[in-house]
Each structure stands twice: as structure tokens, then as C-alpha cells.
N, C-alpha and C. Protein backbone atom coordinates (compact mmCIF):
# COMPACT_ATOMS: atom_id res chain seq x y z
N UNK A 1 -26.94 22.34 -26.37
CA UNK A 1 -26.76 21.86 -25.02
C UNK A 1 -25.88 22.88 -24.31
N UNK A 2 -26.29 23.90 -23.59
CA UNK A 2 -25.60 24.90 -22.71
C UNK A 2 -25.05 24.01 -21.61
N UNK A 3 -24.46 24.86 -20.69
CA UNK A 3 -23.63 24.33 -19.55
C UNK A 3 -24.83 23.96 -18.24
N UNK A 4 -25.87 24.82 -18.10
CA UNK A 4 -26.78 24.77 -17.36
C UNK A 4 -28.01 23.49 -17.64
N UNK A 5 -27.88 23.27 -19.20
CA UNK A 5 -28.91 22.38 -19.08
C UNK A 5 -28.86 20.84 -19.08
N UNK A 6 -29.78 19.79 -18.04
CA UNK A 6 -29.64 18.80 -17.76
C UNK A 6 -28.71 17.70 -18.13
N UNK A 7 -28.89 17.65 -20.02
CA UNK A 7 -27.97 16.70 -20.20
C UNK A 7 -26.42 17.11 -20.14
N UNK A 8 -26.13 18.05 -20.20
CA UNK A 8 -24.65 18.58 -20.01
C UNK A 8 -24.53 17.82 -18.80
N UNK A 9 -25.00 18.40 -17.70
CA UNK A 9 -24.68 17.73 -16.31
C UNK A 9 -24.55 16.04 -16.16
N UNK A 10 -25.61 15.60 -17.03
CA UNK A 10 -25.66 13.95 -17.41
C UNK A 10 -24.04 13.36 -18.29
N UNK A 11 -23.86 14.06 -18.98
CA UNK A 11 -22.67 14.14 -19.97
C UNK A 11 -21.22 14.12 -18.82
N UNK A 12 -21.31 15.02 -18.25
CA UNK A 12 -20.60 15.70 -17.03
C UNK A 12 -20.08 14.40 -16.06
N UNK A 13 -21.26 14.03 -15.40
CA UNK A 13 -21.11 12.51 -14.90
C UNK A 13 -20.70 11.72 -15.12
N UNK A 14 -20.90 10.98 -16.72
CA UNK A 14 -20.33 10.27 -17.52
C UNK A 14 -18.73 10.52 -17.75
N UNK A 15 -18.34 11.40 -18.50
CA UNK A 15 -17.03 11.46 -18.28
C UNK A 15 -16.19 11.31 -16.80
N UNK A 16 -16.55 11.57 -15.75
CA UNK A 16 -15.92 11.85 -14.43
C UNK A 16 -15.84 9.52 -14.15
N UNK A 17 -17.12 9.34 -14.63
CA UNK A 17 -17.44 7.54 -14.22
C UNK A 17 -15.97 7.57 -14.89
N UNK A 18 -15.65 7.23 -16.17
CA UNK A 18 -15.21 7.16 -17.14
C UNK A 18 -14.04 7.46 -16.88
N UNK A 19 -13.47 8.43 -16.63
CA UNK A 19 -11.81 8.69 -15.79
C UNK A 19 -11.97 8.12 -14.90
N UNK A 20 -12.51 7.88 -13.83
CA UNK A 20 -12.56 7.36 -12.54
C UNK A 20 -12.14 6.05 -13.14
N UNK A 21 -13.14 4.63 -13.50
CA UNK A 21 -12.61 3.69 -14.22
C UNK A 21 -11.06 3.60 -14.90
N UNK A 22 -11.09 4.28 -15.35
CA UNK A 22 -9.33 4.53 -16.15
C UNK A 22 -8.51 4.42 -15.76
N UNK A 23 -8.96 4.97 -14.41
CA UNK A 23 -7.65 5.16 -13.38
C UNK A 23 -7.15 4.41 -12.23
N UNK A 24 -8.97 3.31 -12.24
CA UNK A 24 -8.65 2.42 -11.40
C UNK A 24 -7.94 1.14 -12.14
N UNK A 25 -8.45 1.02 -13.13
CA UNK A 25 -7.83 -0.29 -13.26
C UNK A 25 -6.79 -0.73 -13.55
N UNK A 26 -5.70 0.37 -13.86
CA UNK A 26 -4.31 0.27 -13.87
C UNK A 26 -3.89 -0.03 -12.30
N UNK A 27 -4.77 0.60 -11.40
CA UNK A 27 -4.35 0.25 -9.91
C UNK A 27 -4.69 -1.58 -9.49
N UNK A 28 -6.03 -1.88 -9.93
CA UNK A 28 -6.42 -3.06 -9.23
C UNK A 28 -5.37 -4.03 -10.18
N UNK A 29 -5.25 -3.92 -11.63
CA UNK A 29 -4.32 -4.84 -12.10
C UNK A 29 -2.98 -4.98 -11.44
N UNK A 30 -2.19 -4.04 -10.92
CA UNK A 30 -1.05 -4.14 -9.67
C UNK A 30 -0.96 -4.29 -8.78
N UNK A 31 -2.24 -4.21 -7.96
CA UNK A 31 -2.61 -4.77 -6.86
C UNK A 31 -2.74 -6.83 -6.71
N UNK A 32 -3.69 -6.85 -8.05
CA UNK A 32 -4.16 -8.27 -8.34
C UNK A 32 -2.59 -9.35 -8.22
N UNK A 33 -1.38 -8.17 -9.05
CA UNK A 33 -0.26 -9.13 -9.47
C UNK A 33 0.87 -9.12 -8.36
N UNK A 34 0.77 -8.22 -7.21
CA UNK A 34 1.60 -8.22 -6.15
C UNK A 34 2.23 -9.37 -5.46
N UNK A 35 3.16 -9.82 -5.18
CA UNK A 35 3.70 -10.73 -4.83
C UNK A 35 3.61 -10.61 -3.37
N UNK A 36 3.59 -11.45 -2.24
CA UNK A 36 3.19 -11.52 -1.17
C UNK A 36 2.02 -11.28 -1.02
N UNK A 37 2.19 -11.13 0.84
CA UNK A 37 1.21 -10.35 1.31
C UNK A 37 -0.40 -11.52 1.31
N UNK A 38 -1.66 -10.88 2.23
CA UNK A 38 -2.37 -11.81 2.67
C UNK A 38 -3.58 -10.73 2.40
N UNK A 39 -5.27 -11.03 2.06
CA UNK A 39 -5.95 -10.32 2.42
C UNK A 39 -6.96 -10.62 3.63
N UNK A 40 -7.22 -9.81 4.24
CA UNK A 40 -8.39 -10.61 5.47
C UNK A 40 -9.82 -10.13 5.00
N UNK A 41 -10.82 -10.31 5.54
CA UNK A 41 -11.88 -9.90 5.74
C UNK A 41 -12.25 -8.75 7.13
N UNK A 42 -13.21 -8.31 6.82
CA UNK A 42 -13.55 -7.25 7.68
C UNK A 42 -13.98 -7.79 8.93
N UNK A 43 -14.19 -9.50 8.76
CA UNK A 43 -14.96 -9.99 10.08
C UNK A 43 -14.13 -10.74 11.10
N UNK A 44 -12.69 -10.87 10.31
CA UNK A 44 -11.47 -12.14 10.73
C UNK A 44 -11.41 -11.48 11.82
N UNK A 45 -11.00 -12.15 13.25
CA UNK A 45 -10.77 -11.54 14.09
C UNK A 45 -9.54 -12.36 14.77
N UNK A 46 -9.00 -12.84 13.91
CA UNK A 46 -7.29 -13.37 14.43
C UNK A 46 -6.25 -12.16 14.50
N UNK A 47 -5.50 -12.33 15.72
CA UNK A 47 -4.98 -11.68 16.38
C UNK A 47 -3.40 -12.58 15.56
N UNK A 48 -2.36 -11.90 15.55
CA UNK A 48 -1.05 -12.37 15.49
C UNK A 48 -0.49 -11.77 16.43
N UNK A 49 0.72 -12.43 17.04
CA UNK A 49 1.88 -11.72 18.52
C UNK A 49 2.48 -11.17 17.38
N UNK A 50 3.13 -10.02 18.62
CA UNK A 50 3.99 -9.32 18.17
C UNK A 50 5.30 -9.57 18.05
N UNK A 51 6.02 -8.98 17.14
CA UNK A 51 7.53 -9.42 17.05
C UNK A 51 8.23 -9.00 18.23
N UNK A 52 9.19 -9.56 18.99
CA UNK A 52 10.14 -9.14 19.57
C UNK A 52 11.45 -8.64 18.80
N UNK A 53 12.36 -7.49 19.69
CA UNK A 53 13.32 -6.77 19.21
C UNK A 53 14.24 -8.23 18.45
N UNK A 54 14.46 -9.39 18.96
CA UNK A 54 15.11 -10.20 18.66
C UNK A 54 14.82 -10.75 16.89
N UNK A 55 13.45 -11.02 16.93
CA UNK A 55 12.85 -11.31 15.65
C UNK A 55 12.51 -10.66 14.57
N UNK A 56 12.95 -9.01 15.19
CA UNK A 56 13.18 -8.25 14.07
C UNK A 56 14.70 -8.12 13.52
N UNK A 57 15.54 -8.07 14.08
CA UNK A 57 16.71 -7.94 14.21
C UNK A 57 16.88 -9.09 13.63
N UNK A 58 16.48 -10.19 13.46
CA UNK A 58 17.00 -11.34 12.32
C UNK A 58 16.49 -11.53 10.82
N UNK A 59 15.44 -10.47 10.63
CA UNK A 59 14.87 -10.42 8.82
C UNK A 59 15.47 -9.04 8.69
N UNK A 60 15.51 -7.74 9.73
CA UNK A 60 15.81 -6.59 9.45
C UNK A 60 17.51 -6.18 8.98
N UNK A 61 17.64 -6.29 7.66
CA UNK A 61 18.96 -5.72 7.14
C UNK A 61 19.56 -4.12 7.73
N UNK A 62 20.74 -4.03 8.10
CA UNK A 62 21.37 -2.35 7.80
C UNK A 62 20.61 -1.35 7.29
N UNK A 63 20.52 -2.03 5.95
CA UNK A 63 20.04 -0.99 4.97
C UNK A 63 19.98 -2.02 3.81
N UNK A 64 18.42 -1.81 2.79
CA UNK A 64 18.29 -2.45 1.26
C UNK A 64 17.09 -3.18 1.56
N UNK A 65 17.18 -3.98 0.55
CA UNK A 65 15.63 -4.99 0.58
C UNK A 65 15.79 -6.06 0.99
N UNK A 66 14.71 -6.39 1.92
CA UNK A 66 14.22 -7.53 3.01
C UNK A 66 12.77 -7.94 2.62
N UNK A 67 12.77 -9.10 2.80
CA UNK A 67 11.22 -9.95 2.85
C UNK A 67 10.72 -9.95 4.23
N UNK A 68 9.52 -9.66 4.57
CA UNK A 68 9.01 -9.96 5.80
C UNK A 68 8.56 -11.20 6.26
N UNK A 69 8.71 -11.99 6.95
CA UNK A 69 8.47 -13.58 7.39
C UNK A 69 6.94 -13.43 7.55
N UNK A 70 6.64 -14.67 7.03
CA UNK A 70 5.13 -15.41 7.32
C UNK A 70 4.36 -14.90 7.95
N UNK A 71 3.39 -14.47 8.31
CA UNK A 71 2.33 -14.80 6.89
C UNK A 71 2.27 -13.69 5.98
N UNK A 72 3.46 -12.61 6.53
CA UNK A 72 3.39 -11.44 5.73
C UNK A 72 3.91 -11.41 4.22
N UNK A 73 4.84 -12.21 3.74
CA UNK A 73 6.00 -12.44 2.78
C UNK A 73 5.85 -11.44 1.83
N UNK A 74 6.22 -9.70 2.43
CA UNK A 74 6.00 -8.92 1.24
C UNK A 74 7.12 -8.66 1.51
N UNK A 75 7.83 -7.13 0.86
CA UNK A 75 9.12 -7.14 0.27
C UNK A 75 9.33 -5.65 0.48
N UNK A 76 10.29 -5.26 1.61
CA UNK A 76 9.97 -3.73 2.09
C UNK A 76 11.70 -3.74 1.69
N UNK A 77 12.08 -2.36 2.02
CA UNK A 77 13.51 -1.72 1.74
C UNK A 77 13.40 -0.61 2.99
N UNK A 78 14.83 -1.14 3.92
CA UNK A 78 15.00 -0.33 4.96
C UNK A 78 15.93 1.27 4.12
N UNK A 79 15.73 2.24 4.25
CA UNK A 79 16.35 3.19 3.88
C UNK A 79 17.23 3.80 4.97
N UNK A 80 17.25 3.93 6.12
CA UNK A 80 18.15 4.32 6.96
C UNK A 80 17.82 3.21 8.10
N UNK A 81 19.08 3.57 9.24
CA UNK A 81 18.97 2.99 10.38
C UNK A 81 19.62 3.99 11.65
N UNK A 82 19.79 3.18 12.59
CA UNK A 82 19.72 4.41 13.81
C UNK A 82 20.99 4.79 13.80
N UNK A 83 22.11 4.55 12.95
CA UNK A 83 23.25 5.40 12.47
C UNK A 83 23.07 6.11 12.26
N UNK A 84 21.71 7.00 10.96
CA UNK A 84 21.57 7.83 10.59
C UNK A 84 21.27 9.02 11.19
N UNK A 85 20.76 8.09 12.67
CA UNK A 85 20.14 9.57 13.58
C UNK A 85 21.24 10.26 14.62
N UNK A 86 22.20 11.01 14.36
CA UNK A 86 22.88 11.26 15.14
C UNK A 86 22.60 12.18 15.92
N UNK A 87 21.79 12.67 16.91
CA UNK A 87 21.15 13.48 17.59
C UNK A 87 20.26 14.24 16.92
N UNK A 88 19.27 13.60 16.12
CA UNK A 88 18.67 14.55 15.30
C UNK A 88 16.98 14.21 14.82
N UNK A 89 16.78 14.68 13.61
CA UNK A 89 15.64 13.63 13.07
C UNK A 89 15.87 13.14 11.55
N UNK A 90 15.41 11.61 10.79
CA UNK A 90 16.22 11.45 9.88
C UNK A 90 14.93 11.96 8.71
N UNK A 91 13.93 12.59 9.32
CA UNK A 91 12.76 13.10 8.54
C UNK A 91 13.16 14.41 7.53
């Protein structure tokens, strides 16, 4: 079986399925077990309002880990705040 002939290339495929698989399912199993959070469909067409500065400013910590309120209830970590920017960029 040279490199040029058919089943190599068939072989070729197979392994690539085969990592591909490998690699997903360590992802979908952490995905599956995630705490929070909501999934929609591609067809939902509910709209949610937006937060006001006020209603962020009452889940949003300084700095560390915060839960996001309903219907979002996932679990983010602020790393800086506008202290950090002292005429600058905090990028």
C-alpha cells in the first residue's frame, strides 16, 4: 500500500474521523455537565430587554466570581474594572 494508492487515502480518512471523534467527546461531555446556562433553538425568536447600568451594577462584583441572574445562571469572573484603566488600555 504506497502513499498514492486508494486505500492509503481510505486509511487516511479513517484515522482523521477517528481523532476528530476523540477530541470531541471530551468536549460534548463538559459541555453536557455545565452548570447553568439555557439552550435555544435556531427558530426561538424571544427577544429578552436589556440590562440597565443599574442591574448590572447589582450582580457585577469589583473583581472575582459572579453568577449571572435568570435565565442566564452561568458563572463568569470579572478580572479587572475601570480602576484598572487609568488613561490607557487594560488589553
Amino acid at each position: 500500500m504506497g502513499p498514492g494508492s486508494p486505500s492509503a487515502g481510505r486509511w487516511n480518512h479513517l484515522v482523521c474521523v477517528l481523532a476528530a471523534l476523540l477530541f470531541a467527546l471530551p468536549v460534548s461531555e463538559a459541555l453536557a455537565q455545565a452548570p447553568g446556562g439555557f439552550v435555544e433553538k435556531q427558530t426561538d425568536t424571544a427577544v429578552r430587554p436589556l440590562w440597565t447600568a443599574a442591574q448590572i451594577q447589582a450582580f457585577l462584583p469589583q473583581r472575582g466570581k459572579f453568577t449571572f441572574p435568570a435565565p442566564y445562571n452561568t458563572e463568569g469572573i470579572r478580572l479587572t474594572n475601570a480602576s484598572d484603566c487609568t488613561g490607557g488600555s487594560t488589553a
